[in-house]
PDB file of N, CA and C in Angstrom:
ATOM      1  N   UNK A   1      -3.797  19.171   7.290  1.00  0.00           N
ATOM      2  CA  UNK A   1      -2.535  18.620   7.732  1.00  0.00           C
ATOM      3  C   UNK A   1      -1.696  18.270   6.497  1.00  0.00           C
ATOM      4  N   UNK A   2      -0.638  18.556   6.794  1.00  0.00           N
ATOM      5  CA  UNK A   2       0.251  18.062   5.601  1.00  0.00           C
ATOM      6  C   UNK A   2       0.951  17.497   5.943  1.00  0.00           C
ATOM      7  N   UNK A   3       0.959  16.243   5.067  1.00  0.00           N
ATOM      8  CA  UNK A   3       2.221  15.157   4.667  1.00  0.00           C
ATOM      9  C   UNK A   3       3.137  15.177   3.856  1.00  0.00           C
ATOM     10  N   UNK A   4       4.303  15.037   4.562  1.00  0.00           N
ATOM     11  CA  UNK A   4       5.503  14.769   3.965  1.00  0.00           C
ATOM     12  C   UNK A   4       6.182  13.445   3.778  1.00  0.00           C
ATOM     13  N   UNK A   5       5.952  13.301   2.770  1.00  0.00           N
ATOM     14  CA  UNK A   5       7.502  12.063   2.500  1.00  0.00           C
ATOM     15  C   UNK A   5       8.060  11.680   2.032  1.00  0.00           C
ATOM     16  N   UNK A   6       9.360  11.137   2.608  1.00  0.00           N
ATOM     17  CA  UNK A   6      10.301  10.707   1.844  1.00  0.00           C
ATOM     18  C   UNK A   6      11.018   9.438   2.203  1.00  0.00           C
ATOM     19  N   UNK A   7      12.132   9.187   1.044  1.00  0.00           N
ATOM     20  CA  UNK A   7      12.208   8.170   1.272  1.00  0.00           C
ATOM     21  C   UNK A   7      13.778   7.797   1.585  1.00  0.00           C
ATOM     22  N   UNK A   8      14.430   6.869   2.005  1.00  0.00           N
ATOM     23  CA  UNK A   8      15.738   6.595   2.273  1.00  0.00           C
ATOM     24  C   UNK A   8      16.033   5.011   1.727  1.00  0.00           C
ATOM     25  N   UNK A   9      17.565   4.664   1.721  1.00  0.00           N
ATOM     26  CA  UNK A   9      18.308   3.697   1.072  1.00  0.00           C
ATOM     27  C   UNK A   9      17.413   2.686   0.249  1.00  0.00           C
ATOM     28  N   UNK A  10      16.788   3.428  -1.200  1.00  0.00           N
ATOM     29  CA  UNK A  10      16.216   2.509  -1.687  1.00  0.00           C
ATOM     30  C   UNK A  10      17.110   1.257  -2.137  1.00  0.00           C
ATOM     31  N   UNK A  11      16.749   0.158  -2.120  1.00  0.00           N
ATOM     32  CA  UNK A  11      17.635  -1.115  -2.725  1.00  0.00           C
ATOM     33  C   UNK A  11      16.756  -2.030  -3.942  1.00  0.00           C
ATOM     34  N   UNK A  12      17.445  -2.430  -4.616  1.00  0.00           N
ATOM     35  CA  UNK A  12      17.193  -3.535  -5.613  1.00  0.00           C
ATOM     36  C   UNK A  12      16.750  -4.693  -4.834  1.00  0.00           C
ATOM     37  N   UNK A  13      14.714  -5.285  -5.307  1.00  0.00           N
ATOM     38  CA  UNK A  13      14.582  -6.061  -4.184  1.00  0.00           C
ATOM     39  C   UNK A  13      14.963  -7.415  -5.780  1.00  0.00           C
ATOM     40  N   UNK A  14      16.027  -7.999  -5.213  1.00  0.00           N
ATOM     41  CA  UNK A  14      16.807  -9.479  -6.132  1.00  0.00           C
ATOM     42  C   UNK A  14      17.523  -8.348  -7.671  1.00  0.00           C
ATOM     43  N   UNK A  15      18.060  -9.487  -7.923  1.00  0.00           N
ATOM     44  CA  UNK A  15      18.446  -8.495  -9.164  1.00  0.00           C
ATOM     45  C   UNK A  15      18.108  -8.207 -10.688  1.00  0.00           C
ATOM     46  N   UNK A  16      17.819  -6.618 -10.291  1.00  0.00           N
ATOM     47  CA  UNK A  16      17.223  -6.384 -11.467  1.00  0.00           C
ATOM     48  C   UNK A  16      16.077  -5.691 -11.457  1.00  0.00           C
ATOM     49  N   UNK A  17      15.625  -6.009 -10.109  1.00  0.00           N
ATOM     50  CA  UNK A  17      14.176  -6.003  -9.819  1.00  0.00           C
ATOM     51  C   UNK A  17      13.838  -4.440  -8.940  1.00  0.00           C
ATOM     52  N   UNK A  18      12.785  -4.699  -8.652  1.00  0.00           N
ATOM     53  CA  UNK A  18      12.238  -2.617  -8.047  1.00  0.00           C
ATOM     54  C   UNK A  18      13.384  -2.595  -6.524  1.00  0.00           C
ATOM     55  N   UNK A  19      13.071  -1.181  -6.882  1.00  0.00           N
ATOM     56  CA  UNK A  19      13.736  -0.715  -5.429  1.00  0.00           C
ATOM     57  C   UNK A  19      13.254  -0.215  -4.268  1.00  0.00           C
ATOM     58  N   UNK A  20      12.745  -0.744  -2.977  1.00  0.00           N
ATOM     59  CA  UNK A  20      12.164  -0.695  -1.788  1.00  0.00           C
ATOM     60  C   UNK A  20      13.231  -0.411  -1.508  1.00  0.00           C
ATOM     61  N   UNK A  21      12.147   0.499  -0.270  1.00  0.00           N
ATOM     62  CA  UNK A  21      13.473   1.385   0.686  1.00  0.00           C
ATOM     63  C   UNK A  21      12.512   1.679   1.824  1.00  0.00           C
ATOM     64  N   UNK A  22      13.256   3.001   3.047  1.00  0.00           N
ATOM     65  CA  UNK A  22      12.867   3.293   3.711  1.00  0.00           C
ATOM     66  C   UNK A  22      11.855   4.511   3.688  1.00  0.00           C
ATOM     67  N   UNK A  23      10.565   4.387   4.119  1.00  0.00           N
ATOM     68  CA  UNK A  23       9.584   5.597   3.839  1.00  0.00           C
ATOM     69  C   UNK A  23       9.614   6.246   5.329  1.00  0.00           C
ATOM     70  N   UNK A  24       9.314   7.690   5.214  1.00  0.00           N
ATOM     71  CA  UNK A  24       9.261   8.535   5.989  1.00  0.00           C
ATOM     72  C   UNK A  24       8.538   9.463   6.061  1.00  0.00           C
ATOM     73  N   UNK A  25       7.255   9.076   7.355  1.00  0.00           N
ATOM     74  CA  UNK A  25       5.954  10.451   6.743  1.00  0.00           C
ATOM     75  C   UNK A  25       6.228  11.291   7.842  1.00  0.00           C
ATOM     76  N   UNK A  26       5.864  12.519   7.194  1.00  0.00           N
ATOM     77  CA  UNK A  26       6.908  13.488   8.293  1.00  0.00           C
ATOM     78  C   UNK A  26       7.853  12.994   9.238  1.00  0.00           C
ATOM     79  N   UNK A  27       8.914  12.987   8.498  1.00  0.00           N
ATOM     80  CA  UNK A  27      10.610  12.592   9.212  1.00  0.00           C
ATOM     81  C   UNK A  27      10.205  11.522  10.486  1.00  0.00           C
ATOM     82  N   UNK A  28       9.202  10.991  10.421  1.00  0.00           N
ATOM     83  CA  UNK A  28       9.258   9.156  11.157  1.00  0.00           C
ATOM     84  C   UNK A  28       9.108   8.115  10.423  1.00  0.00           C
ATOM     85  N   UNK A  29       9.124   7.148  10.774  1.00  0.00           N
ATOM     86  CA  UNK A  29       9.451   5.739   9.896  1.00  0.00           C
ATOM     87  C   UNK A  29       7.985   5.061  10.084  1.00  0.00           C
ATOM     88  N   UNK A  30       7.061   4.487   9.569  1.00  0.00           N
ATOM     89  CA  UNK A  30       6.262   3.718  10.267  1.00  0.00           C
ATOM     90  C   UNK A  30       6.379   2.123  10.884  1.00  0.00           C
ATOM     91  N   UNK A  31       5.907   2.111  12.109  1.00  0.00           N
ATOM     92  CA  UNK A  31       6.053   1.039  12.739  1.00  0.00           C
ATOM     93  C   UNK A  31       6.273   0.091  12.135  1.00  0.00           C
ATOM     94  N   UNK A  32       7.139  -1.485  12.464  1.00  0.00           N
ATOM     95  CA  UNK A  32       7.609  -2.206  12.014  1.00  0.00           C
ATOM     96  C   UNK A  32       8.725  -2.585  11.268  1.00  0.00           C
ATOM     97  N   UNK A  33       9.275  -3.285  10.688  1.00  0.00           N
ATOM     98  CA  UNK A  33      10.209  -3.787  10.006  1.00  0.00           C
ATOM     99  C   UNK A  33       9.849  -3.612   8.417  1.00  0.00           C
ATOM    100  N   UNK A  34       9.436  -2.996   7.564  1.00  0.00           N
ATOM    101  CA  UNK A  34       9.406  -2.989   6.965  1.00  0.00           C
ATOM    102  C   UNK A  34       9.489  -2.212   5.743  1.00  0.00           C
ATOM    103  N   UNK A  35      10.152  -2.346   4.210  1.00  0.00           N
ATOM    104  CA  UNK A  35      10.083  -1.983   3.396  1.00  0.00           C
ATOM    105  C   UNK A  35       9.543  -1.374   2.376  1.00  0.00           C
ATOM    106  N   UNK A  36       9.760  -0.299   1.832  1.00  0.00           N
ATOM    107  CA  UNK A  36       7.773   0.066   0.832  1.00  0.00           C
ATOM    108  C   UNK A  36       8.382   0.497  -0.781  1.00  0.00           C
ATOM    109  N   UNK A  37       7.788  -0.066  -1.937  1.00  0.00           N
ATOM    110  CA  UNK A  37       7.605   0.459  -3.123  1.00  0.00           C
ATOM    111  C   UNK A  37       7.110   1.586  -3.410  1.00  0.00           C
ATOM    112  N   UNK A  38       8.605   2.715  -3.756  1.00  0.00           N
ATOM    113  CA  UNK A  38       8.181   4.205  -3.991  1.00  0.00           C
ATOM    114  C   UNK A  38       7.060   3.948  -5.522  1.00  0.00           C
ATOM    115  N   UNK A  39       5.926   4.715  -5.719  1.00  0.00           N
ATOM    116  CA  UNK A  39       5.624   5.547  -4.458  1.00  0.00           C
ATOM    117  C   UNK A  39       4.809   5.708  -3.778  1.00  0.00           C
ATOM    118  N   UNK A  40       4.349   6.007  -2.122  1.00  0.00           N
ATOM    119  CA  UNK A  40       3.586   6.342  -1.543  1.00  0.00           C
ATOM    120  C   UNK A  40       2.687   7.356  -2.068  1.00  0.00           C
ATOM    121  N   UNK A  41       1.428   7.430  -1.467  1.00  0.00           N
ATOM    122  CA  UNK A  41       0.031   8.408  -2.151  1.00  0.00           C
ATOM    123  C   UNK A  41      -0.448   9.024  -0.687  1.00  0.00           C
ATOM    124  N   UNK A  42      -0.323  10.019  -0.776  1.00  0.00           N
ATOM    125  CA  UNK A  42      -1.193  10.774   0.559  1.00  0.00           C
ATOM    126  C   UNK A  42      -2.636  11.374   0.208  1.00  0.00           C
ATOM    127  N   UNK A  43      -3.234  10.662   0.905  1.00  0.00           N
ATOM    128  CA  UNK A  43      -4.884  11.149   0.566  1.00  0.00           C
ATOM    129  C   UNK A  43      -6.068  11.222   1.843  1.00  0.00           C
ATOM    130  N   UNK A  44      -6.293  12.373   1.790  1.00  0.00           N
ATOM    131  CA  UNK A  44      -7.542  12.521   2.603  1.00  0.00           C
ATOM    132  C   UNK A  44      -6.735  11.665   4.220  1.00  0.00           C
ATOM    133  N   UNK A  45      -5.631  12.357   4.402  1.00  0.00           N
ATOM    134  CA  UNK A  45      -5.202  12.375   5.729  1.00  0.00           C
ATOM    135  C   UNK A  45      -4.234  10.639   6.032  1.00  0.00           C
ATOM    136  N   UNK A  46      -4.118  10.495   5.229  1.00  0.00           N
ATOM    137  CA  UNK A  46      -3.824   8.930   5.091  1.00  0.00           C
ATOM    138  C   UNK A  46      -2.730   8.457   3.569  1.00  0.00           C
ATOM    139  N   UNK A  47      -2.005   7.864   4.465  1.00  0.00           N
ATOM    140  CA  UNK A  47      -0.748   7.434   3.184  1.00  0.00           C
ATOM    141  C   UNK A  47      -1.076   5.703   3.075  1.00  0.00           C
ATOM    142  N   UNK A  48      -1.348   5.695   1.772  1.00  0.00           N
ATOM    143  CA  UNK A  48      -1.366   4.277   1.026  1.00  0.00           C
ATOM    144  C   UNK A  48       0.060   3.905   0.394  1.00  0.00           C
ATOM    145  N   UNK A  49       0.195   2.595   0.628  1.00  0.00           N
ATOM    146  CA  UNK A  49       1.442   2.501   0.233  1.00  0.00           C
ATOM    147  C   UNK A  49       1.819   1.043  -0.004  1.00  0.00           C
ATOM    148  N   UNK A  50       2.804   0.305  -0.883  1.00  0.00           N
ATOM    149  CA  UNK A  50       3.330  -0.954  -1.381  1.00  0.00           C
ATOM    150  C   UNK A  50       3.982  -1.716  -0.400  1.00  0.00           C
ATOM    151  N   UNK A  51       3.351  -2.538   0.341  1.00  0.00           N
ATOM    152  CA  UNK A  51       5.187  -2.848   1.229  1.00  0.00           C
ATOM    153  C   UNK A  51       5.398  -4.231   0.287  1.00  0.00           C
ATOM    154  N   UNK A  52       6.864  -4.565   0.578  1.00  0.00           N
ATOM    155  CA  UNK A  52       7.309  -5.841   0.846  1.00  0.00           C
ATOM    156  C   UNK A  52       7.600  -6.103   1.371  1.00  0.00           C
ATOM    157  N   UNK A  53       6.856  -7.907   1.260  1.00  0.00           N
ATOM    158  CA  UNK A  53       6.945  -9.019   2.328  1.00  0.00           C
ATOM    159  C   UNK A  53       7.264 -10.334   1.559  1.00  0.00           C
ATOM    160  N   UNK A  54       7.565 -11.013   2.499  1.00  0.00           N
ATOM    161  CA  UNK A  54       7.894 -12.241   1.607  1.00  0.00           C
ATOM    162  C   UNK A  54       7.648 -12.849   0.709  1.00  0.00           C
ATOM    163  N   UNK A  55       7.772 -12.931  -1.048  1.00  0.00           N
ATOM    164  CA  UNK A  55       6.868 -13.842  -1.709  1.00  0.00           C
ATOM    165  C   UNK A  55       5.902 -12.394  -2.425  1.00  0.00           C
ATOM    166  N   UNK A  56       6.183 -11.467  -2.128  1.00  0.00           N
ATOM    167  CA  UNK A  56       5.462 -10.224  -3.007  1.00  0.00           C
ATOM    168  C   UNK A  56       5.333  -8.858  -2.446  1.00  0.00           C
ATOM    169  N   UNK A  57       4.280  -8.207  -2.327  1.00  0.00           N
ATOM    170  CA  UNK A  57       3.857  -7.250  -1.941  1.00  0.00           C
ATOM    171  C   UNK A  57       2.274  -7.166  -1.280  1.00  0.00           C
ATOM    172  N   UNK A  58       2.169  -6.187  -0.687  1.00  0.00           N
ATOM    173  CA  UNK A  58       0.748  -6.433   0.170  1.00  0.00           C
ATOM    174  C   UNK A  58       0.705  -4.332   0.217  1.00  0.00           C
ATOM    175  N   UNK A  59      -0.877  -3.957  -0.458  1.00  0.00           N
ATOM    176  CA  UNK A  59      -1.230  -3.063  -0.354  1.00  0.00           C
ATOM    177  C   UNK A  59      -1.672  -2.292   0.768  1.00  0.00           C
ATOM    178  N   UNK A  60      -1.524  -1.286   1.911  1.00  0.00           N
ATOM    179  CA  UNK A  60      -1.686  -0.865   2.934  1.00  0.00           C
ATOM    180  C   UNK A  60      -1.649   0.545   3.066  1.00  0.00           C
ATOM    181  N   UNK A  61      -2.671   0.870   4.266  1.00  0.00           N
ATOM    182  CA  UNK A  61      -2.865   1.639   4.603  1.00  0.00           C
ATOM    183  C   UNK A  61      -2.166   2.401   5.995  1.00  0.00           C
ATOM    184  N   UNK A  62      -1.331   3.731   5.814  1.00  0.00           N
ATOM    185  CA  UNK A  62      -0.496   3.797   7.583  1.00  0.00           C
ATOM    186  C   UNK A  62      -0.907   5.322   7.989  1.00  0.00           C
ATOM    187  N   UNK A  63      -1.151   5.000   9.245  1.00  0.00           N
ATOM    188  CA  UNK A  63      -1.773   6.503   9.917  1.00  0.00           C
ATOM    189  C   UNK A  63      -1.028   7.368  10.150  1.00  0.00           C
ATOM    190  N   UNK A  64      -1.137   8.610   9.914  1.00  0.00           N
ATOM    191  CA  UNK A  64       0.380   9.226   9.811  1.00  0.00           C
ATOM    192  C   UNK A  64       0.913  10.015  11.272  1.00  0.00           C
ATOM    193  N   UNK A  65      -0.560   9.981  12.038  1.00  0.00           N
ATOM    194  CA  UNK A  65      -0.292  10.534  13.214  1.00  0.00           C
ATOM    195  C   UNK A  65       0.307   9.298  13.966  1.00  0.00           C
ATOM    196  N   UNK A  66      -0.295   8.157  13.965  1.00  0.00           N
ATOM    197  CA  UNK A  66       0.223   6.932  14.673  1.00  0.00           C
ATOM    198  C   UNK A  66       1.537   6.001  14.576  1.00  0.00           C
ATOM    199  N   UNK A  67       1.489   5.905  13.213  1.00  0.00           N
ATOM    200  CA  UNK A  67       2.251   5.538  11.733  1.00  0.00           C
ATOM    201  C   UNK A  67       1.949   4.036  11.774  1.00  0.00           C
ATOM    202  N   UNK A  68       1.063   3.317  12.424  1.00  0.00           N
ATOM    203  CA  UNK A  68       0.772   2.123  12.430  1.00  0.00           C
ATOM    204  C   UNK A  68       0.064   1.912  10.807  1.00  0.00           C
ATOM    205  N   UNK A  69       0.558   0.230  10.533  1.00  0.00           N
ATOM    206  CA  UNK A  69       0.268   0.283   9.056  1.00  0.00           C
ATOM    207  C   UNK A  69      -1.082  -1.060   8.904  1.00  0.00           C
ATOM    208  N   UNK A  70      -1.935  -0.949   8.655  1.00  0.00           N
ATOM    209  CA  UNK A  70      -2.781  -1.462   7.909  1.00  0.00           C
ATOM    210  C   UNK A  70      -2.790  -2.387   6.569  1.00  0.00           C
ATOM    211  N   UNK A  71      -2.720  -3.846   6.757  1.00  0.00           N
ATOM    212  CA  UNK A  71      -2.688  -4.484   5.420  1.00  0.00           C
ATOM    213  C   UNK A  71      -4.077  -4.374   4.743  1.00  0.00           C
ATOM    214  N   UNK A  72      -4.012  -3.660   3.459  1.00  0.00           N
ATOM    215  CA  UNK A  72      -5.370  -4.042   2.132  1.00  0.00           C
ATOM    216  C   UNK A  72      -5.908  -5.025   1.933  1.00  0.00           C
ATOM    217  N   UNK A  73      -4.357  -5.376   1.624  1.00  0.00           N
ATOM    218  CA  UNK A  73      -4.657  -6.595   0.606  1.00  0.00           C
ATOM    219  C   UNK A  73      -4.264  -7.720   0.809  1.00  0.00           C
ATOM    220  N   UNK A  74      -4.575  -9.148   0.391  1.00  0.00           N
ATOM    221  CA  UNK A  74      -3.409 -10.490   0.119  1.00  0.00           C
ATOM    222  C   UNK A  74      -2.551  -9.754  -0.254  1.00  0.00           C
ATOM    223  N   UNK A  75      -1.268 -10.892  -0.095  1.00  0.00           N
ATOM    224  CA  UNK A  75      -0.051 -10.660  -0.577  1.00  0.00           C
ATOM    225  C   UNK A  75       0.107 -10.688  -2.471  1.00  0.00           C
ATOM    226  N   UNK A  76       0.088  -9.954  -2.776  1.00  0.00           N
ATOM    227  CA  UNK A  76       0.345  -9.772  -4.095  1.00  0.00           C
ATOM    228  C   UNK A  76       1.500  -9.968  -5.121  1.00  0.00           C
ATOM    229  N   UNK A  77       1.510 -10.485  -5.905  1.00  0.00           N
ATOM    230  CA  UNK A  77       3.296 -11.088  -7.112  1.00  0.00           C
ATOM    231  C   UNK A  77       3.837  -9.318  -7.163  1.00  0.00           C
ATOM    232  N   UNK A  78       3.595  -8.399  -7.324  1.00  0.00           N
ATOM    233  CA  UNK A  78       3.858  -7.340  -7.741  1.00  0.00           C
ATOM    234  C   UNK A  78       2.409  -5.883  -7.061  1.00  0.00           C
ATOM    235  N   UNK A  79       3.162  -4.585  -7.013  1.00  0.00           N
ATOM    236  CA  UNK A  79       2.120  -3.722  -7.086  1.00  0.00           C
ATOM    237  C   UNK A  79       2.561  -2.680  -6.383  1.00  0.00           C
ATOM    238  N   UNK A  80       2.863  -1.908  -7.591  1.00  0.00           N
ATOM    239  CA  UNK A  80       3.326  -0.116  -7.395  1.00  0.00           C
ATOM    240  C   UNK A  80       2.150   0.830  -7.705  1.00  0.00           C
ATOM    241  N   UNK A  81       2.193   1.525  -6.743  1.00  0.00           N
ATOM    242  CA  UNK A  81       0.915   2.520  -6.930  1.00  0.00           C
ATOM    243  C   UNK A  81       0.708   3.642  -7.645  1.00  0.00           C
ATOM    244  N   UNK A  82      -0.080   3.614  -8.451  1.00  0.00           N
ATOM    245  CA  UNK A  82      -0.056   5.272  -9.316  1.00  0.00           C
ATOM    246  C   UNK A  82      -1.172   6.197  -9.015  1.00  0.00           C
ATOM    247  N   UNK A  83      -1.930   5.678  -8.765  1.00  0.00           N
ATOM    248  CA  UNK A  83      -2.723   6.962  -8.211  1.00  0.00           C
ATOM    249  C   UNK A  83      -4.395   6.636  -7.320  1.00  0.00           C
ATOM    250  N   UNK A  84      -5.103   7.157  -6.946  1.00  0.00           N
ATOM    251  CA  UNK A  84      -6.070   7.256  -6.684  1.00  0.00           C
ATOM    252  C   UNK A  84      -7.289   7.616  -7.158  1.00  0.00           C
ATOM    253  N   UNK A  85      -8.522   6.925  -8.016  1.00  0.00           N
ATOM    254  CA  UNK A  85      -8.967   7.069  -8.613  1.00  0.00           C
ATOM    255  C   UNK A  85     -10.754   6.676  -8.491  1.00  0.00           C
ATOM    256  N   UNK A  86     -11.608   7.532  -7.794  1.00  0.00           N
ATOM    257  CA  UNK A  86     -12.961   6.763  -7.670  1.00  0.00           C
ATOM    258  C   UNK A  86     -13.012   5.669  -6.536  1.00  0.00           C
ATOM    259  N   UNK A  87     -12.430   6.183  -5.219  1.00  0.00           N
ATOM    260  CA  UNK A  87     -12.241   5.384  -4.518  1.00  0.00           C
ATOM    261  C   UNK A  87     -11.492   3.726  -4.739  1.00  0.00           C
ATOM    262  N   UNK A  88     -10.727   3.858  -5.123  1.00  0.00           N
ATOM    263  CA  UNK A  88      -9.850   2.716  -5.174  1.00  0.00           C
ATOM    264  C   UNK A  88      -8.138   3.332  -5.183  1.00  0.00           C
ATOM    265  N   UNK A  89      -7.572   2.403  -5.036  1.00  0.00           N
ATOM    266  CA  UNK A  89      -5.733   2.370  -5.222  1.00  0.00           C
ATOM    267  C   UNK A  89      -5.638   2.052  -6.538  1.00  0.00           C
ATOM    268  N   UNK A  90      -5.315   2.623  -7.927  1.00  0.00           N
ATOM    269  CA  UNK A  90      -4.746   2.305  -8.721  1.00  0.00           C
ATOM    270  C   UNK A  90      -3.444   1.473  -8.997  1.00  0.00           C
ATOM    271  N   UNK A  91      -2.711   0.576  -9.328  1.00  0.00           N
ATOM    272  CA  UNK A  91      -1.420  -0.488  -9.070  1.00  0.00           C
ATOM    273  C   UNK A  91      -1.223  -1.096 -10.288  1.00  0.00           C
ATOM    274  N   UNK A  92      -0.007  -0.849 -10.911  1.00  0.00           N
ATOM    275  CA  UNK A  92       0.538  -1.710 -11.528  1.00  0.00           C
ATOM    276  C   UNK A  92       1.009  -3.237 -11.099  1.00  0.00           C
ATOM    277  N   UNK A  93       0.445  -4.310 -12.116  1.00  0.00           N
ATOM    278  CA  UNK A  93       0.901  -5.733 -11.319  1.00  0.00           C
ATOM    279  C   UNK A  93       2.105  -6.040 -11.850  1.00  0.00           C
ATOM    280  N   UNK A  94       2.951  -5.133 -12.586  1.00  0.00           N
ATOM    281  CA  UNK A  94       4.275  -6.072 -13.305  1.00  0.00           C
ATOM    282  C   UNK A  94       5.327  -5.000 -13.325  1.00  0.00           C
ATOM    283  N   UNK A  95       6.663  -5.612 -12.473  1.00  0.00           N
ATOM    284  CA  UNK A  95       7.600  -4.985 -12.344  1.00  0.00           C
ATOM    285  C   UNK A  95       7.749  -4.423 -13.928  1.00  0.00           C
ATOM    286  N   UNK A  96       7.713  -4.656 -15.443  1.00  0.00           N
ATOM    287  CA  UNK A  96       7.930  -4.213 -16.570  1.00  0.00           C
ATOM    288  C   UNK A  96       6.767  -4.565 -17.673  1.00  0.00           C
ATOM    289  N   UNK A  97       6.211  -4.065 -18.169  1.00  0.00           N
ATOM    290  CA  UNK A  97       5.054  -4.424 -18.755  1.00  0.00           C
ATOM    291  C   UNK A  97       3.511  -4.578 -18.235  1.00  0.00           C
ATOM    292  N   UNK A  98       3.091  -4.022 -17.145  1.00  0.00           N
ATOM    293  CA  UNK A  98       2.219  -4.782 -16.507  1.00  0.00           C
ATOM    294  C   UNK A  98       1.171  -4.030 -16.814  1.00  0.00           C
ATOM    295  N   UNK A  99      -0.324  -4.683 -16.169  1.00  0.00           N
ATOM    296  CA  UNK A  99      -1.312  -4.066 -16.417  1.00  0.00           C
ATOM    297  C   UNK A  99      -1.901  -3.175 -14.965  1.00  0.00           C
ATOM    298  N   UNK A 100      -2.655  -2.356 -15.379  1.00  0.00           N
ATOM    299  CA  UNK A 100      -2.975  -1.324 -14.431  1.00  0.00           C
ATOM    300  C   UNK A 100      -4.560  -2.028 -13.943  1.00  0.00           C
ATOM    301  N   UNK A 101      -4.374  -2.525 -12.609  1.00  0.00           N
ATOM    302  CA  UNK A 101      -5.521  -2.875 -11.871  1.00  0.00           C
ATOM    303  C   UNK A 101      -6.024  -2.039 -10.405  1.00  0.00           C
ATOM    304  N   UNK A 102      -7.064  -2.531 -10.204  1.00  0.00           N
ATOM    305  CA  UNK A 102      -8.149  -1.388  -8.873  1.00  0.00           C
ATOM    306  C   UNK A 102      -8.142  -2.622  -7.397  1.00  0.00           C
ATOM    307  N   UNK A 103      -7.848  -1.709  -6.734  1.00  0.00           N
ATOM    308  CA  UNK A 103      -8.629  -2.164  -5.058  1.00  0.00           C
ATOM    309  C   UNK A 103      -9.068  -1.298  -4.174  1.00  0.00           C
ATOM    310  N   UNK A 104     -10.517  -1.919  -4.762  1.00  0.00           N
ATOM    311  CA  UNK A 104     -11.362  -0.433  -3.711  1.00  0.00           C
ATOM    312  C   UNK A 104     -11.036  -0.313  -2.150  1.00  0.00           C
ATOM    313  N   UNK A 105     -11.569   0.913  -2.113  1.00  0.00           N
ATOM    314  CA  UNK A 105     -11.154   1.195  -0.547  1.00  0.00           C
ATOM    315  C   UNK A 105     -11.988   1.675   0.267  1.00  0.00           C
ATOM    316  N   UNK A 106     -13.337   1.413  -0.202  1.00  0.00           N
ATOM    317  CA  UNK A 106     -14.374   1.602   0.298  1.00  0.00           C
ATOM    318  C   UNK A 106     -14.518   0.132   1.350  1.00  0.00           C
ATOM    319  N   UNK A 107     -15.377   0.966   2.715  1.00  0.00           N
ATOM    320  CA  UNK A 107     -15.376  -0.048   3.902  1.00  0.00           C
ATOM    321  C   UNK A 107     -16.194  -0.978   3.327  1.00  0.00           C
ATOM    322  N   UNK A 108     -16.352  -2.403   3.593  1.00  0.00           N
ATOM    323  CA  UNK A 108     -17.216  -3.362   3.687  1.00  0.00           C
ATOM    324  C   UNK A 108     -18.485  -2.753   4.390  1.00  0.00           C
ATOM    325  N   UNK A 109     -19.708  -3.102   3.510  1.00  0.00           N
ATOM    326  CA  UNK A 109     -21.064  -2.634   4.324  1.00  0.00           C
ATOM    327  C   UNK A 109     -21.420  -3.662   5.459  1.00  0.00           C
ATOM    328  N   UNK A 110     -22.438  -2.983   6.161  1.00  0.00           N
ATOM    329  CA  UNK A 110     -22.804  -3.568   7.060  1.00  0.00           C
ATOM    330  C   UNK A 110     -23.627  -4.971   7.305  1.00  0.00           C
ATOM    331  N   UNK A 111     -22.527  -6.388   7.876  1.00  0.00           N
ATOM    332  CA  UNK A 111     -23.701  -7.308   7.489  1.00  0.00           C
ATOM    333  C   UNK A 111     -23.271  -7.913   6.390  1.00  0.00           C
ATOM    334  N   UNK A 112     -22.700  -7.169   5.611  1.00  0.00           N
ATOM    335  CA  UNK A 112     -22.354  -8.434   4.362  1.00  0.00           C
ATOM    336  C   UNK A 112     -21.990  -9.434   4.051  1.00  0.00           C
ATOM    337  N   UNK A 113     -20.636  -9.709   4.211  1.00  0.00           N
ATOM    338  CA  UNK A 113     -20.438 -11.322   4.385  1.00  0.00           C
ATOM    339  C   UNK A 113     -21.200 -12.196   5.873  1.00  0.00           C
ATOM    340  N   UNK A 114     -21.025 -11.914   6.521  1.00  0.00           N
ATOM    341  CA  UNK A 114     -21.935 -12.333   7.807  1.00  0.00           C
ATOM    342  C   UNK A 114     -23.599 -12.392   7.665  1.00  0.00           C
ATOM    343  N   UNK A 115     -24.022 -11.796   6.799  1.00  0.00           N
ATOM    344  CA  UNK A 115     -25.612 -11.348   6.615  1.00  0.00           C
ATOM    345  C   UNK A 115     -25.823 -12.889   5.396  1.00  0.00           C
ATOM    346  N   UNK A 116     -24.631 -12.466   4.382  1.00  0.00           N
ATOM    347  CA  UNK A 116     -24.706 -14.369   3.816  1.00  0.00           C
ATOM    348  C   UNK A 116     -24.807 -15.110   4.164  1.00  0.00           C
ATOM    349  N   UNK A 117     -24.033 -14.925   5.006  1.00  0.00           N
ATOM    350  CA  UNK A 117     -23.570 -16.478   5.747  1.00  0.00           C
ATOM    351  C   UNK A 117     -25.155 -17.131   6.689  1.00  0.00           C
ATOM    352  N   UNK A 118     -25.650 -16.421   7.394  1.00  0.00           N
ATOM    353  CA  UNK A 118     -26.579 -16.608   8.120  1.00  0.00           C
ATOM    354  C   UNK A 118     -27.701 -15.992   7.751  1.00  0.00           C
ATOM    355  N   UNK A 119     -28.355 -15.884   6.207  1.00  0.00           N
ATOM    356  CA  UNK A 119     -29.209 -15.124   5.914  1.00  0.00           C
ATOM    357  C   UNK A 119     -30.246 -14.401   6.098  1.00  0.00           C
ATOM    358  N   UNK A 120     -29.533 -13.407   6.644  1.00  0.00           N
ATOM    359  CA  UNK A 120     -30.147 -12.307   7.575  1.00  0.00           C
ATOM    360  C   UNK A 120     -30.208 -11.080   6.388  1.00  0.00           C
TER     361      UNK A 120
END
């Protein structure tokens, strides 16, 4: 399957600062109200992508047949995506200068936090 996308009226989010806009995986919008830091990554049937939300950004995952979007991560100060690397999202944390950090994307195993908790 192939993905397409693109993007529409990127804007300056405050001034000075990155430009979120409208993403479009194959010519639909994904569900919700919301904004995304070009650029999106299509991988293995699935687009990862930056949104903003109040107070930062939050890393996510959106189905492209559904287009429903999936939050990663906490809300994050910053985080534009560069690539995919060893199972994780590669992300810059700084609108200018920043350092290049990982969030894997491998599922939680089975039992894990719950298997702590009640040591099983």
């Amino acid at each position: 399957m192939t993905i397409d996308l693109a993007w529409e009226d990127v804007l300056e989010v405050g001034h000075g600062g990155p430009g979120c806009g409208l993403l479009h995986i194959n010519g639909r919008q994904p569900k919700g109200a919301f904004r995304y830091l070009p650029p999106a990554i299509a991988h293995e049937g699935r687009v990862y992508a930056s949104t903003f939300v109040p107070g930062g950004f939050e890393l996510c995952v959106i189905d492209p047949e559904t287009l429903v979007r999936r939050a990663l991560s906490p809300r994050l100060p910053y985080a534009r995506l560069e690539r995919i690397e060893d199972g994780a999202l590669i992300y810059v944390d700084a609108f200018a200068g920043g350092r290049e950090c990982r969030w894997e994307l491998a599922a939680p195993k089975a039992g894990g936090l719950f298997g702590r908790l009640f040591g099983r």
